[in-house]
Protein backbone atom coordinates (compact mmCIF):
# COMPACT_ATOMS: atom_id res chain seq x y z
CA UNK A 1 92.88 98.42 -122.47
CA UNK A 2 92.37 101.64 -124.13
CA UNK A 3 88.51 102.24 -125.65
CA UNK A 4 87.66 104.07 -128.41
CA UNK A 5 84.62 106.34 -129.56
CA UNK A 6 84.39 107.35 -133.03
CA UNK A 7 81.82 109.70 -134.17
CA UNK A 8 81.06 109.50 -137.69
CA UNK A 9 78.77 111.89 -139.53
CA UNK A 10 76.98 111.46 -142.57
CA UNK A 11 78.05 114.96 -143.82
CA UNK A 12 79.94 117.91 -142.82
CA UNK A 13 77.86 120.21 -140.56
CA UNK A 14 76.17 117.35 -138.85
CA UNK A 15 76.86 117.51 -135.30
CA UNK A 16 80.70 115.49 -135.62
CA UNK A 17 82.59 118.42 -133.33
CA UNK A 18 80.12 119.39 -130.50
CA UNK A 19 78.84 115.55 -130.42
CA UNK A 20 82.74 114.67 -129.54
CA UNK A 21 83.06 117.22 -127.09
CA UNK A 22 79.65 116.37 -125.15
CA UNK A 23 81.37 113.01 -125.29
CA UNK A 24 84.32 114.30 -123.62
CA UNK A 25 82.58 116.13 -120.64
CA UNK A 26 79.97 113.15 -120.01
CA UNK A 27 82.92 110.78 -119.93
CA UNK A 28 85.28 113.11 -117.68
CA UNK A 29 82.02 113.04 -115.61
CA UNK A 30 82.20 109.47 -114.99
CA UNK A 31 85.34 109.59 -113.90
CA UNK A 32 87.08 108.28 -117.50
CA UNK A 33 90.75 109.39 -118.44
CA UNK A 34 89.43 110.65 -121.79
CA UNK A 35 91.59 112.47 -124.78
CA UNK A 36 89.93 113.51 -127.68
CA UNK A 37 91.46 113.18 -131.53
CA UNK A 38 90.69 113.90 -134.99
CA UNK A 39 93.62 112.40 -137.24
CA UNK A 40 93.07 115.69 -140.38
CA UNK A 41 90.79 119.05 -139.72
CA UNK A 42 90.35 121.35 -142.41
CA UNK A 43 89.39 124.84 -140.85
CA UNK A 44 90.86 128.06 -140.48
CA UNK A 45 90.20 128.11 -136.73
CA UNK A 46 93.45 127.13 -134.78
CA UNK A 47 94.48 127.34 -131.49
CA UNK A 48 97.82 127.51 -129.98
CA UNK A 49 99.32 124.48 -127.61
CA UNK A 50 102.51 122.98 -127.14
CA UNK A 51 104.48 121.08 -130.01
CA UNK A 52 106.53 118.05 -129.36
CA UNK A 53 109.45 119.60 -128.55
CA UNK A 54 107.75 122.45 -126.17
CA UNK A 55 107.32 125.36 -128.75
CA UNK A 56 104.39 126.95 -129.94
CA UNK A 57 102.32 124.92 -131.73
CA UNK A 58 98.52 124.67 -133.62
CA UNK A 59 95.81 122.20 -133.77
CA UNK A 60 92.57 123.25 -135.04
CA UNK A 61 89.97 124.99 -132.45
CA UNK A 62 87.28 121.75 -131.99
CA UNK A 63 89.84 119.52 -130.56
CA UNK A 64 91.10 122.41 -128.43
CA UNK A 65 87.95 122.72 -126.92
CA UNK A 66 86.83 119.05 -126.89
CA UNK A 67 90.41 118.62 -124.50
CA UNK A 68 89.02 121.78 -122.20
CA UNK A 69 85.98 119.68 -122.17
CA UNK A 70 87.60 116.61 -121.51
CA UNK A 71 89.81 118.43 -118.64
CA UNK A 72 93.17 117.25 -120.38
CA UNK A 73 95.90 119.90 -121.88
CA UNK A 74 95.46 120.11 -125.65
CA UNK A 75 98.11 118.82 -127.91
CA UNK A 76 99.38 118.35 -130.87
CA UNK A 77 98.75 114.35 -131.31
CA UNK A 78 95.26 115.19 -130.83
CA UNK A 79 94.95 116.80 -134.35
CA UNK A 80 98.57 115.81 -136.18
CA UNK A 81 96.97 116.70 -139.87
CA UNK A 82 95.59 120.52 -139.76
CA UNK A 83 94.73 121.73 -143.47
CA UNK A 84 94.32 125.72 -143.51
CA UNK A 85 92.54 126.44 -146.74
CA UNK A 86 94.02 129.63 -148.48
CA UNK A 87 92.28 129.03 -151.92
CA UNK A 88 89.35 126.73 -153.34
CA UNK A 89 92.24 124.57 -154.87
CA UNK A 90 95.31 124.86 -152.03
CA UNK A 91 95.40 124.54 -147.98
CA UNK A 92 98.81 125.31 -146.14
CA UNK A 93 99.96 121.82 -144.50
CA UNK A 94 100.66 121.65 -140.90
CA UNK A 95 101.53 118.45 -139.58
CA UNK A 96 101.95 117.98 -135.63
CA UNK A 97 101.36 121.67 -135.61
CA UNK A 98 104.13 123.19 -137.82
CA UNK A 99 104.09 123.88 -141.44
CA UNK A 100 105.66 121.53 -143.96
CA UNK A 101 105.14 123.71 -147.43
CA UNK A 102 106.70 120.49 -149.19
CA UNK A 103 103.32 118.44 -148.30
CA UNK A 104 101.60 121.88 -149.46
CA UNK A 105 103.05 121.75 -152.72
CA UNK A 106 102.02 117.96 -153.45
CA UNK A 107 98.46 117.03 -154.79
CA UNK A 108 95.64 115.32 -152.32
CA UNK A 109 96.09 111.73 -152.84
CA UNK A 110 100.36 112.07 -153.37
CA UNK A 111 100.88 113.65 -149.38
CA UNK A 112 97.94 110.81 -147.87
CA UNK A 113 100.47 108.30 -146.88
CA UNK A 114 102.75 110.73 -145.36
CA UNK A 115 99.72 112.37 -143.46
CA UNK A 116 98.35 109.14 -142.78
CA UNK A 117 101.67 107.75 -140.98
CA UNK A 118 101.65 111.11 -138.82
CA UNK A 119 98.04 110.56 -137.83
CA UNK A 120 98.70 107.02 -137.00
CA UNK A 121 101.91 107.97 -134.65
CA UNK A 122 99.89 110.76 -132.99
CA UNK A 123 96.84 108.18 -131.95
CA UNK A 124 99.50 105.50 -131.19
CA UNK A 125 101.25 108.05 -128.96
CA UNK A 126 97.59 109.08 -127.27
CA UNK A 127 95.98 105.93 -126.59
CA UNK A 128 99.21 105.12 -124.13
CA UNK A 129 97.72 107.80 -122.15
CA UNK A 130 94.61 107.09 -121.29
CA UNK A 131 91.35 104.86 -120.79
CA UNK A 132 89.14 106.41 -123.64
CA UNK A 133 89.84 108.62 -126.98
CA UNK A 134 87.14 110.31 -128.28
CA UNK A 135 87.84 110.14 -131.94
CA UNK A 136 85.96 112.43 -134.29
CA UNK A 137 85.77 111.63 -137.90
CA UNK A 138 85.72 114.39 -140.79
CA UNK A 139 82.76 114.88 -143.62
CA UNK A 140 81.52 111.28 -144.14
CA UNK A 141 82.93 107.92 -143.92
CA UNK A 142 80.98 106.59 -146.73
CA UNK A 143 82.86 108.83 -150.16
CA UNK A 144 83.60 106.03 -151.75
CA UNK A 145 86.03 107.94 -154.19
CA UNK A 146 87.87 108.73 -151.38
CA UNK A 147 88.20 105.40 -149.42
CA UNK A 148 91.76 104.53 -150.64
CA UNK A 149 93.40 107.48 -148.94
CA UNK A 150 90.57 108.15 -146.38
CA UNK A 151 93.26 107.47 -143.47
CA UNK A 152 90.86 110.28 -141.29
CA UNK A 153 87.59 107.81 -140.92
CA UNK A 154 88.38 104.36 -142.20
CA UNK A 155 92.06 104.12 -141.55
CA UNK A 156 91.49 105.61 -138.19
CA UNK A 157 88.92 103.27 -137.24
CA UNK A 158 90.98 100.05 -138.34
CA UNK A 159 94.13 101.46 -136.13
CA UNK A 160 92.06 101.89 -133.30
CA UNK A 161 90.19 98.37 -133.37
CA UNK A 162 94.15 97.09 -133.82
CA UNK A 163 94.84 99.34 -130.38
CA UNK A 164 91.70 98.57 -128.32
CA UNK A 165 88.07 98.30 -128.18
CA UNK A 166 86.58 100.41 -130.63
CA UNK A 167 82.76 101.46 -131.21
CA UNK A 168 81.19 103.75 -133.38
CA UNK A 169 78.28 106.10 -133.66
CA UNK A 170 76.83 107.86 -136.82
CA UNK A 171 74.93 111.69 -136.51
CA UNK A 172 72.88 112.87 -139.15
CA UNK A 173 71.17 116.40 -139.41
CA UNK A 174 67.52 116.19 -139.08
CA UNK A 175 67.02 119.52 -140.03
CA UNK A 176 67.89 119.33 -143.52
CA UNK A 177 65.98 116.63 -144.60
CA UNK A 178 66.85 112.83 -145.73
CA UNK A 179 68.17 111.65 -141.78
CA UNK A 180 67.05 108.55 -142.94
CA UNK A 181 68.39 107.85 -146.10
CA UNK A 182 71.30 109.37 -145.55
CA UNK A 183 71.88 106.95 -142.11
CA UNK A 184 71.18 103.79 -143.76
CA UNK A 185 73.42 104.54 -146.96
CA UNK A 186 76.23 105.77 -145.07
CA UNK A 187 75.68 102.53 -143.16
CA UNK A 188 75.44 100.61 -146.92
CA UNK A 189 78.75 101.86 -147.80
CA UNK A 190 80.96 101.10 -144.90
CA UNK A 191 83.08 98.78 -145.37
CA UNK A 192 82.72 95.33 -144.04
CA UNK A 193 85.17 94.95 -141.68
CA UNK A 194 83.35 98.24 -139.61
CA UNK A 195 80.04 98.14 -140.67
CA UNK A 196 79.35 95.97 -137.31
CA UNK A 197 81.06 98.38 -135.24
CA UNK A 198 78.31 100.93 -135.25
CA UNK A 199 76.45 101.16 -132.33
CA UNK A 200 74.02 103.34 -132.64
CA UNK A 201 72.39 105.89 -134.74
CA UNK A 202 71.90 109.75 -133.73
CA UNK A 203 69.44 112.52 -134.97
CA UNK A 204 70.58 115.75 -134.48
CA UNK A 205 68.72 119.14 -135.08
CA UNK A 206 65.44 117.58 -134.60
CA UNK A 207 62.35 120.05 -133.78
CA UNK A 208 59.06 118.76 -133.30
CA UNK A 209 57.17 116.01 -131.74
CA UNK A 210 59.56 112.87 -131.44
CA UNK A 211 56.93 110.47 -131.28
CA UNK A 212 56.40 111.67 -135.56
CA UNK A 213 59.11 109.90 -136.32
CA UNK A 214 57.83 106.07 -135.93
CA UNK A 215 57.90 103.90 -137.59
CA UNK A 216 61.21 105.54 -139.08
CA UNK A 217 63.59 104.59 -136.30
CA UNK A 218 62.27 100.89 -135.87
CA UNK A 219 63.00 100.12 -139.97
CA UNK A 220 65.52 101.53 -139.84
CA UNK A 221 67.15 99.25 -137.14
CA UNK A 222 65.28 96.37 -138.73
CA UNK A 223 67.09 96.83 -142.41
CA UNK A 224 70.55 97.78 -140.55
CA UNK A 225 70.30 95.86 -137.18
CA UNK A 226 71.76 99.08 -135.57
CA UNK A 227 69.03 101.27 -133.01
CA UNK A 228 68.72 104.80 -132.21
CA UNK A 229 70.27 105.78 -129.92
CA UNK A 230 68.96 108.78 -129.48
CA UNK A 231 67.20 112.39 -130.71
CA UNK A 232 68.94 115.58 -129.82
CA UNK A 233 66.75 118.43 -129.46
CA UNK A 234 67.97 121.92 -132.27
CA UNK A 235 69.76 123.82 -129.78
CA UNK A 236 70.52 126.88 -131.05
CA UNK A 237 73.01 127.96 -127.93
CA UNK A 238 75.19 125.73 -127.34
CA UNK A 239 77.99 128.44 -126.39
CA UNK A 240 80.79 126.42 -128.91
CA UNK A 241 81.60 128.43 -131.84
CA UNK A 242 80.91 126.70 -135.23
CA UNK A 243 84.30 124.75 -136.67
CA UNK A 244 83.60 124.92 -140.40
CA UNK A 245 81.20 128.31 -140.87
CA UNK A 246 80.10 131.31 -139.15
CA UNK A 247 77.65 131.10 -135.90
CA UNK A 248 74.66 132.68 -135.92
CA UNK A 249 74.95 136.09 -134.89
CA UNK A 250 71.57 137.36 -135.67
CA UNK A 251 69.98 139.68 -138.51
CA UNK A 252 73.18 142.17 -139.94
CA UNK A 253 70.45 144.68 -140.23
CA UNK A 254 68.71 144.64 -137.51
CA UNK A 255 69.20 147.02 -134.40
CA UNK A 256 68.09 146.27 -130.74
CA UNK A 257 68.17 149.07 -128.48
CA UNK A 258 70.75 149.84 -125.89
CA UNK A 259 72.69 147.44 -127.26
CA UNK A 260 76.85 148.63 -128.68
CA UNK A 261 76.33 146.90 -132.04
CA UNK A 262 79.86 145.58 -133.35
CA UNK A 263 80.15 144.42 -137.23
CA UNK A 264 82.83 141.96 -137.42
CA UNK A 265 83.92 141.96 -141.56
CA UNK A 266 83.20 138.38 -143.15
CA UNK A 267 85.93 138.71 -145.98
CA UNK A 268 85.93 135.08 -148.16
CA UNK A 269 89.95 133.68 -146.13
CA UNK A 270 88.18 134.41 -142.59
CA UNK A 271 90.03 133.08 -139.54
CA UNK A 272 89.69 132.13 -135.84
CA UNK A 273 86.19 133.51 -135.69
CA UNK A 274 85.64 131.40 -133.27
CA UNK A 275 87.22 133.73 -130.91
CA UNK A 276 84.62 136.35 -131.61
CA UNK A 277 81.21 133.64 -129.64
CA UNK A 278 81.86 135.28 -126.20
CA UNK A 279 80.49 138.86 -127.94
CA UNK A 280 77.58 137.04 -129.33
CA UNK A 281 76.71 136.12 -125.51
CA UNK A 282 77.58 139.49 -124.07
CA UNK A 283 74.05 141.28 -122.85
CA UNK A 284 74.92 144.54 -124.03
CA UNK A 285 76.22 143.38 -127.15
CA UNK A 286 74.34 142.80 -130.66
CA UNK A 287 77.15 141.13 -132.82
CA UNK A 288 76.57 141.21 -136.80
CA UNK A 289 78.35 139.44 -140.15
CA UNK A 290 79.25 141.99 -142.54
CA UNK A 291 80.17 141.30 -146.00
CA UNK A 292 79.17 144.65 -147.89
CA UNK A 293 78.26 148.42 -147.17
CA UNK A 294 74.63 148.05 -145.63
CA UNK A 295 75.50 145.63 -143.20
CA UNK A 296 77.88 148.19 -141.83
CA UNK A 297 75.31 150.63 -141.05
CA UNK A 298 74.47 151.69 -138.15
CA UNK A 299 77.55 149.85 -136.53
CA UNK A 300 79.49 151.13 -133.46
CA UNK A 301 82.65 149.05 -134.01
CA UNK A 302 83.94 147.84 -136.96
CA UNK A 303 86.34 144.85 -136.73
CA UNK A 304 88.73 143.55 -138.83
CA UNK A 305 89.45 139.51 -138.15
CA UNK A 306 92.14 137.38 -138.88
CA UNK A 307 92.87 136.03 -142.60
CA UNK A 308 93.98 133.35 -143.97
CA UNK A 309 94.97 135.36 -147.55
CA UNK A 310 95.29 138.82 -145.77
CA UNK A 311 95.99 140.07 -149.59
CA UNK A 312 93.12 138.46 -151.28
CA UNK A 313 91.02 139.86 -148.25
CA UNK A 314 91.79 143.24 -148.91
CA UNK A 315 91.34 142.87 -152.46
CA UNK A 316 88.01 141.93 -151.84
CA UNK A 317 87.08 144.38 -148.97
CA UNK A 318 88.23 146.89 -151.86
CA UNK A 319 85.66 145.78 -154.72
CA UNK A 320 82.86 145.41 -152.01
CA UNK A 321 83.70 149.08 -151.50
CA UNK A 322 84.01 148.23 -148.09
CA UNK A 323 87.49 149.96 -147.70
CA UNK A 324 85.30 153.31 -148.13
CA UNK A 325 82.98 152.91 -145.91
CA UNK A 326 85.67 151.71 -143.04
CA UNK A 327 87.45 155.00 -143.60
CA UNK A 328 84.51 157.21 -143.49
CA UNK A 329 83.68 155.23 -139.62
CA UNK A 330 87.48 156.09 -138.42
CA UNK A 331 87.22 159.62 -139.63
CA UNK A 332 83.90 159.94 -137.90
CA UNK A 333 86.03 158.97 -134.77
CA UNK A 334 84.10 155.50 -134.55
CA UNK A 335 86.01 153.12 -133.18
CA UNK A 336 87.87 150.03 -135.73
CA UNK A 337 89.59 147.27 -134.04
CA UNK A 338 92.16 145.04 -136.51
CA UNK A 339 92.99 141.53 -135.33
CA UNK A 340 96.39 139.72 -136.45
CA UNK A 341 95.35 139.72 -140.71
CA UNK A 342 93.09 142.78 -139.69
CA UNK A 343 95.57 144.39 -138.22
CA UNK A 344 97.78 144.28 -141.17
CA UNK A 345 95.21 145.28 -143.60
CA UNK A 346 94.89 149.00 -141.22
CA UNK A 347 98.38 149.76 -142.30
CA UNK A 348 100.07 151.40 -144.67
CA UNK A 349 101.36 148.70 -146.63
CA UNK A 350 101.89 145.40 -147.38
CA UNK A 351 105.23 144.18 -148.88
CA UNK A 352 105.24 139.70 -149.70
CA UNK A 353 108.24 139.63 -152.07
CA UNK A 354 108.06 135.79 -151.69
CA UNK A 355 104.67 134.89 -151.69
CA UNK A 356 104.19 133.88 -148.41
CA UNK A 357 101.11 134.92 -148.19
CA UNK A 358 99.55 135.15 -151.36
CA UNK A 359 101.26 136.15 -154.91
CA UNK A 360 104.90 136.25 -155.27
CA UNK A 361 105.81 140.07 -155.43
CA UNK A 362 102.85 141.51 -153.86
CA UNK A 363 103.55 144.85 -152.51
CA UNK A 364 100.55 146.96 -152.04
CA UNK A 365 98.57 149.71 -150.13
CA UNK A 366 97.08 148.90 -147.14
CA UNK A 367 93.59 150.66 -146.29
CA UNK A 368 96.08 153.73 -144.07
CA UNK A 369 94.34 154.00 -140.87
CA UNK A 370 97.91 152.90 -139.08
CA UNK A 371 101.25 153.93 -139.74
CA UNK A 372 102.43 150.51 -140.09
CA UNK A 373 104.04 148.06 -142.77
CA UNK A 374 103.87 144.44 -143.24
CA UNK A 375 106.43 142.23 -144.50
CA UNK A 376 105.44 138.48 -144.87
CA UNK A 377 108.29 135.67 -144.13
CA UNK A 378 108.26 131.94 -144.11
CA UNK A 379 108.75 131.20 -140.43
CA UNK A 380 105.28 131.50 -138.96
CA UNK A 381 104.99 132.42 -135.40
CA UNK A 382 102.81 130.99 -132.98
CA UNK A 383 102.84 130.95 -129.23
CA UNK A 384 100.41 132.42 -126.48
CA UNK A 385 102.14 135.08 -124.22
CA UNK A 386 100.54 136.98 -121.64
CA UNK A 387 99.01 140.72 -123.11
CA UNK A 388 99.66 144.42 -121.67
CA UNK A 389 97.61 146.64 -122.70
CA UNK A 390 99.29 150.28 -122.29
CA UNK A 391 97.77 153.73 -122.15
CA UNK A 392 94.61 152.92 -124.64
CA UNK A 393 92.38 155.93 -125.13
CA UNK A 394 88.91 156.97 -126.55
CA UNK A 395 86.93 153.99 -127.00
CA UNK A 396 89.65 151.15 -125.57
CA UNK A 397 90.59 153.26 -122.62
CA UNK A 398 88.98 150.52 -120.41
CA UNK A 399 91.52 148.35 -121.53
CA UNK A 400 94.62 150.62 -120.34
CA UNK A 401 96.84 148.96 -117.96
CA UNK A 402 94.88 145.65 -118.15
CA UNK A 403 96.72 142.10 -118.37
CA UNK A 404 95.37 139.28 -120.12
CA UNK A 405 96.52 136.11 -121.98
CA UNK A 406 95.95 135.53 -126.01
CA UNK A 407 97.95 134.02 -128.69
CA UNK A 408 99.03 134.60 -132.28
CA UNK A 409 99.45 132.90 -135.32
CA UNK A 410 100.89 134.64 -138.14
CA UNK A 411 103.60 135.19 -140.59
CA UNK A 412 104.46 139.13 -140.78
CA UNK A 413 106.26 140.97 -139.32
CA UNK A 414 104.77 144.68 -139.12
CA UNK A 415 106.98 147.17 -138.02
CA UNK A 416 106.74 151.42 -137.64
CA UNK A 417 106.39 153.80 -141.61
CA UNK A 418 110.04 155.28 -141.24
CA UNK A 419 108.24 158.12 -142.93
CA UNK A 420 105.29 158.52 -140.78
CA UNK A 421 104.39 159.71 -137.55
CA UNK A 422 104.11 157.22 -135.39
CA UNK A 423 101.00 155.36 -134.44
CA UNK A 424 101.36 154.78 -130.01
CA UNK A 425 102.26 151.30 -128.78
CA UNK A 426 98.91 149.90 -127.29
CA UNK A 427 99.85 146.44 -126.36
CA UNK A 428 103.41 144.56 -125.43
CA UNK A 429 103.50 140.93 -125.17
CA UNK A 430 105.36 138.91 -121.93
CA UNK A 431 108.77 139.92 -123.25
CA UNK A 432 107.52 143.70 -124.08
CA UNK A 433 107.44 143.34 -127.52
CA UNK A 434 105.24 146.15 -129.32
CA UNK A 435 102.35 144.10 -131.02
CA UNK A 436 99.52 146.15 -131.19
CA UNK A 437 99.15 149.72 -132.30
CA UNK A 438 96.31 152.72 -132.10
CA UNK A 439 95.88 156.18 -133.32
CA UNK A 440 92.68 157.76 -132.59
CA UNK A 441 90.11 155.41 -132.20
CA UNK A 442 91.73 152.64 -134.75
CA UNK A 443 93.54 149.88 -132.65
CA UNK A 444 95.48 147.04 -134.42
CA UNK A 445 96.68 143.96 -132.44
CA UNK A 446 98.61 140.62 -133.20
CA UNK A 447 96.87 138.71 -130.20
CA UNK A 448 93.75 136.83 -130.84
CA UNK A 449 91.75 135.75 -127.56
CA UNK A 450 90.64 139.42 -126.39
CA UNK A 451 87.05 138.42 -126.23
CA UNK A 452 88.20 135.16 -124.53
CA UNK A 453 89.28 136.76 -121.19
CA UNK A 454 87.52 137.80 -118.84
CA UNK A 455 89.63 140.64 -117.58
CA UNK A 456 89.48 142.22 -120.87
CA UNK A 457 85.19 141.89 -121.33
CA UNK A 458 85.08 142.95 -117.65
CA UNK A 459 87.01 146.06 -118.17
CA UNK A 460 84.92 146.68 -120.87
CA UNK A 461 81.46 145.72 -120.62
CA UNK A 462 81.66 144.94 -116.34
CA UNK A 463 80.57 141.30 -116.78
CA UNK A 464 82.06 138.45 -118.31
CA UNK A 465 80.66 135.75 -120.89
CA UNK A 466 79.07 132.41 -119.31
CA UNK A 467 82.22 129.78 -118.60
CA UNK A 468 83.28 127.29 -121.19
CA UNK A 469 83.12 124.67 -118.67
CA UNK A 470 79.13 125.84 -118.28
CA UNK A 471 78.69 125.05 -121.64
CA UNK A 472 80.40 121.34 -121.86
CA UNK A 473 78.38 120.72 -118.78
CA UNK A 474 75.32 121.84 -120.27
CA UNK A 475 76.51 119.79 -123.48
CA UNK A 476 76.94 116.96 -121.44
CA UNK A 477 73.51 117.00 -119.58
CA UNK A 478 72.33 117.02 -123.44
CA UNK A 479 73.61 113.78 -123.99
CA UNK A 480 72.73 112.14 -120.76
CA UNK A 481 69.26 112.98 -120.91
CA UNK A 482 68.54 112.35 -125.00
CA UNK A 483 70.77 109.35 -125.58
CA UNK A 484 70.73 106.05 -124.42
CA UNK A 485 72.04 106.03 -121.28
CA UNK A 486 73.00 102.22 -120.93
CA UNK A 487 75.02 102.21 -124.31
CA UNK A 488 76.39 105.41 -123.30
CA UNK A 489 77.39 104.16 -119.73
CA UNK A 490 79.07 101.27 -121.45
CA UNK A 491 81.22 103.48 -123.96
CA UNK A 492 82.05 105.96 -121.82
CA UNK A 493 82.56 104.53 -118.21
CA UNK A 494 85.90 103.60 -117.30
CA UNK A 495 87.02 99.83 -117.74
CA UNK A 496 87.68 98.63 -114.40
């Protein structure tokens, strides 16, 4: 019979994603067949797996890495529901990782049955496959407003009590204040039928002297009947990036010597940052946020992420006056490195007749460092393919001739200015497909992942970051040594 673990939070930012994947490790650990799933993510971070019919696919990035952690392939039933926010009011729709711009166009609580149905084939479809799924829930079971349609926690949790054993555990953040009240009315406002589910209660974030928080933890369990099960320590590096906001990469301002400081832009439709953590952990690397002119100064690189609303990014890089100070670092011969959206916003122009990225009839300047032009469609594409880097110069001449595998995600299709001297072709994909681009010491590229291989950080910096699999372990030991290790042996051991 097929056991389930779901971890609740009692907000967003509590500890739900990296708690799920330390459950995933410490369970592959004990020898448990163990899948994670999270039935709707809303995040800008996606990852690229298999669909279920074999093409290219996305789920969002924590359940990628909670399957890496779980040592399983990632799929596409372990996040069916992935909403991609594009504006305070609309997220683009992908259901078992492909768009459906119908669900798009439909309001919140119209689309829930539809997404709900998906999510309940996907963890149907998972828990025939094997002993334990390590279900993570999504901002708080306990919106109240929301419980009707809240197929992510509540209807989640009834399917899986339906499908198997199911138990539950609820993380608060310490660190903010209010762990308490916040555990026991989350706890209030579950609803009956999984209030008794709960096993245990989890503090997260928690500096200090334990031993302060008595007689907290002992009311607690005598007003809910439900213990601790354990205090997890703030750890600041963890080595996962953040799902829902941007890791700490240090002061924006502040220098540390010897060290090739790279500004990554922080425009308002950021995405896959994630894929920028292995700089953060590179010794000769200070990494910085940059969202206006003074947090570019004194940078060595300037990069250019991915965007969700590559338009409304460039809009906004524009009235920062941020588009100034970018040209003035290429013409000093400083090196700028555009990523998928980033690398659009380098060229020449942008052309979205359709709206397929932002407003209907958009056609607009890009910020001219690349000879290029964009031209948004409504097929998306989205595969990994294996990278070759060509003859790079000047400051990404380590990377000339160097292999390496990465993925995209994106809807344009850039091709050469008919009018301009060409920009040289810096990187093919596996079927030699131009899809990056550099002139002097401004490179634009389609593939996210660079910073994920290890060829590439070798080339360039002669060492590569720590291993994932370091950090689940490490995530894992966390868990083992703060949390009850009887209930955890008993949720996460396989049933034999």
């Amino acid at each position: 019979m097929t056991r389930f673990v779901m971890v609740w939070g009692t907000s967003s930012g509590a500890g739900k994603s990296w708690l799920a994947t330390a459950l995933c490790r410490a369970a592959a650990r004990r020898g448990t067949a163990v899948k994670p799933f999270k039935a709707q993510n809303m995040s800008n971070n996606a990852r690229v797996v298999a669909g279920l019919d074999g093409l290219g696919a996305e789920i969002g990035a924590a359940q990628y890495f909670q399957a890496l952690a779980a040592g399983t392939e990632p799929g596409v039933d372990m996040n069916p529901v992935l909403l991609k926010p594009e504006r305070d009011t609309a997220s683009q729709v992908v259901v078992h990782g492909r768009v459906d711009a119908a669900l798009g166009r439909m309001g919140w609580r119209e689309r829930s049955a539809t997404l709900a149905a998906a999510a309940r084939e996907s963890l149907r479809r998972l828990a025939g496959t094997c002993e334990l799924v390590v279900i993570e829930g999504a901002g708080s079971p306990a919106e109240i407003n929301l419980a009707p349609q809240d197929y992510v926690n509540l209807g989640t949790a009834r399917q899986a009590c339906g499908l198997g054993a199911f138990d539950g555990l609820l993380v608060a953040d310490i660190d903010r204040g209010g762990a308490f009240a916040h555990l026991y009315g989350t706890w209030a406002l579950l609803p009956d039928d999984l209030r008794g589910s709960l096993r245990g209660f989890v503090l997260n974030k928690f500096r200090g002297d334990a031993a302060l928080l008595e007689p907290g933890p002992r009311d607690l369990q005598r007003l809910t009947g439900v213990p601790l099960a354990g205090v997890i320590p703030m750890v600041r590096d963890h080595g996962l990036p953040d799902e829902d906001g941007l890791f700490d990469a240090g002061d924006p301002r502040a220098t540390r010597a010897g060290r090739l400081r790279i500004a990554v832009l922080c425009p308002p439709h950021i995405s896959n940052l994630d894929e920028f953590e292995p700089l953060r952990r590179q010794p000769g690397v200070q990494l910085a946020w940059a969202r206006d002119e003074a947090e570019l100064s004194g940078a060595d690189w300037i990069v250019l992420p991915g965007s969700k609303q590559v338009s409304g990014d460039l809009a906004w890089l524009r009235r920062q006056g941020l588009d100034a100070a970018i040209a003035r670092h290429a013409a000093a011969g400083r090196p700028v490195l555009g990523i998928c959206g980033g690398l659009q916003m380098l060229g020449e122009a942008l052309v979205d007749p359709d709206g397929h990225d932002g407003d209907a009839g958009f056609n607009g300047p890009g910020l001219g460092l690349l000879p290029l032009v964009t031209r948004y469609e409504r097929d998306k594409r989205v595969r990994r393919t294996t990278l070759h880097f060509g003859l790079t110069t000047g400051a990404w001449s380590p990377w000339a001739g160097v292999e390496a595998t990465g993925y995209e995600i994106h809807c344009g299709v850039t091709v050469p200015h008919p009018d301009l001297p060409p920009a040289s072709v810096a990187l093919r994909d596996a079927d030699r497909e131009a899809i990056g681009w550099q002139r002097g010491n401004v490179l634009g590229v389609y593939a996210h992942g660079l910073f994920e291989s290890p060829a590439l950080l070798r080339a360039m910096w002669g060492a590569s970051a720590p291993a994932l699999d370091d950090s689940f372990d490490r995530l894992a030991d966390l868990v083992d040594e703060q949390l009850d290790r009887a209930l955890l042996d008993r949720l996460l051991s396989p049933s034999r």
